[in-house]
Protein backbone atom coordinates (compact mmCIF):
# COMPACT_ATOMS: atom_id res chain seq x y z
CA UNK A 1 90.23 98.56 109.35
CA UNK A 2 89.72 98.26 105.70
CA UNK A 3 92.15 96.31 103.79
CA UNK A 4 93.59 98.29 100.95
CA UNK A 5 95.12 96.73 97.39
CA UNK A 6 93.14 93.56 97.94
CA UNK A 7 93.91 92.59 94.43
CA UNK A 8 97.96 92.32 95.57
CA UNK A 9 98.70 88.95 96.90
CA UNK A 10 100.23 89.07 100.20
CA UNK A 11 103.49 87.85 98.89
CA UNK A 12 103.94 90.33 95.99
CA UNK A 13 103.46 93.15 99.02
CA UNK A 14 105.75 91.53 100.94
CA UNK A 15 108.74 91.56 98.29
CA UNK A 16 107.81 95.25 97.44
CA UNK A 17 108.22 96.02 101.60
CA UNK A 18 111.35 94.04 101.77
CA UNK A 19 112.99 96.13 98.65
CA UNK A 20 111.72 99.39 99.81
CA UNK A 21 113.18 98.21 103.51
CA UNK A 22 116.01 97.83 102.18
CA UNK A 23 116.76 100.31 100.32
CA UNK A 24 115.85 102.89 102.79
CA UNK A 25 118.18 101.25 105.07
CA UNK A 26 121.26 100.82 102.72
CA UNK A 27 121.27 104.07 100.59
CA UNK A 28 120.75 107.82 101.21
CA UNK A 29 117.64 108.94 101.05
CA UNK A 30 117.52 111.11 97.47
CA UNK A 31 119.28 108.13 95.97
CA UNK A 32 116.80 105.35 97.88
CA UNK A 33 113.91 107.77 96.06
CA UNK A 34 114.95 107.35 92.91
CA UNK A 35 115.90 103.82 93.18
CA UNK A 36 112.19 103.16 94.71
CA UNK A 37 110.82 105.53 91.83
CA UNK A 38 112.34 103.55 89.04
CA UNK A 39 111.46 100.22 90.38
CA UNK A 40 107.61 101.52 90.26
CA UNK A 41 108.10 102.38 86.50
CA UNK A 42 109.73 99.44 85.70
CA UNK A 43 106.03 97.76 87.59
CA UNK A 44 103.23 96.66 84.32
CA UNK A 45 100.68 96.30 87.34
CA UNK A 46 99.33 99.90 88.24
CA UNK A 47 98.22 98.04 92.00
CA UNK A 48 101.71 97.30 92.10
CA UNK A 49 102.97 101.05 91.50
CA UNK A 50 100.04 102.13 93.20
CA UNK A 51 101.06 100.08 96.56
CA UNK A 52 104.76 101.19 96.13
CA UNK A 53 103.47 104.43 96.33
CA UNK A 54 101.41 103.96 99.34
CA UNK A 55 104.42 102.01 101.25
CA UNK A 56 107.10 104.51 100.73
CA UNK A 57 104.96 107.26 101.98
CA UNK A 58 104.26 105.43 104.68
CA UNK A 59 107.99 105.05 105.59
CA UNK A 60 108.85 108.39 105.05
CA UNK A 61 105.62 109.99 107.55
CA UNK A 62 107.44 106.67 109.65
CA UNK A 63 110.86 108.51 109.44
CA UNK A 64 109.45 112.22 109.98
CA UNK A 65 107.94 110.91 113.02
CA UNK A 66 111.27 109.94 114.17
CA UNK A 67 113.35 113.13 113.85
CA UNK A 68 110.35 115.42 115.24
C-alpha cells in the first residue's frame, strides 16, 4: 500500500485523528462538520488541511457503511 501525506509526521496525524475522533463522537454530525471544517482553515500547512480532508471522509464512508 502506498503511504499517503508522507511529509505529515506521524504524530501531527495522530492529533488530527484524535480531534476528528472526537468530535464525531461528542457532537452531532452538521455541527462536528463545521467544527472539523474550521479547524482545517484555521491549519497554515495545506498537508495538514489536505489530510483532514482525507480523514474525515474516511470516517464518514466508515459511518455510511454502518447504517447500510
Amino acid at each position: 500500500m502506498t503511504e499517503l501525506f508522507t511529509e505529515l509526521p506521524e504524530e501531527v496525524k495522530n492529533e488530527i485523528r484524535n480531534y476528528i475522533d472526537s468530535v464525531l463522537k461528542n457532537f452531532p454530525l452538521l455541527n462536528a462538520a463545521k467544527a472539523i471544517r474550521e479547524f482545517a482553515n484555521g491549519c497554515i500547512d495545506e498537508e495538514e488541511q489536505n489530510f483532514i480532508d482525507f480523514y474525515f471522509n474516511l470516517k464518514l464512508e466508515e459511518m455510511q457503511k454502518e447504517y447500510v
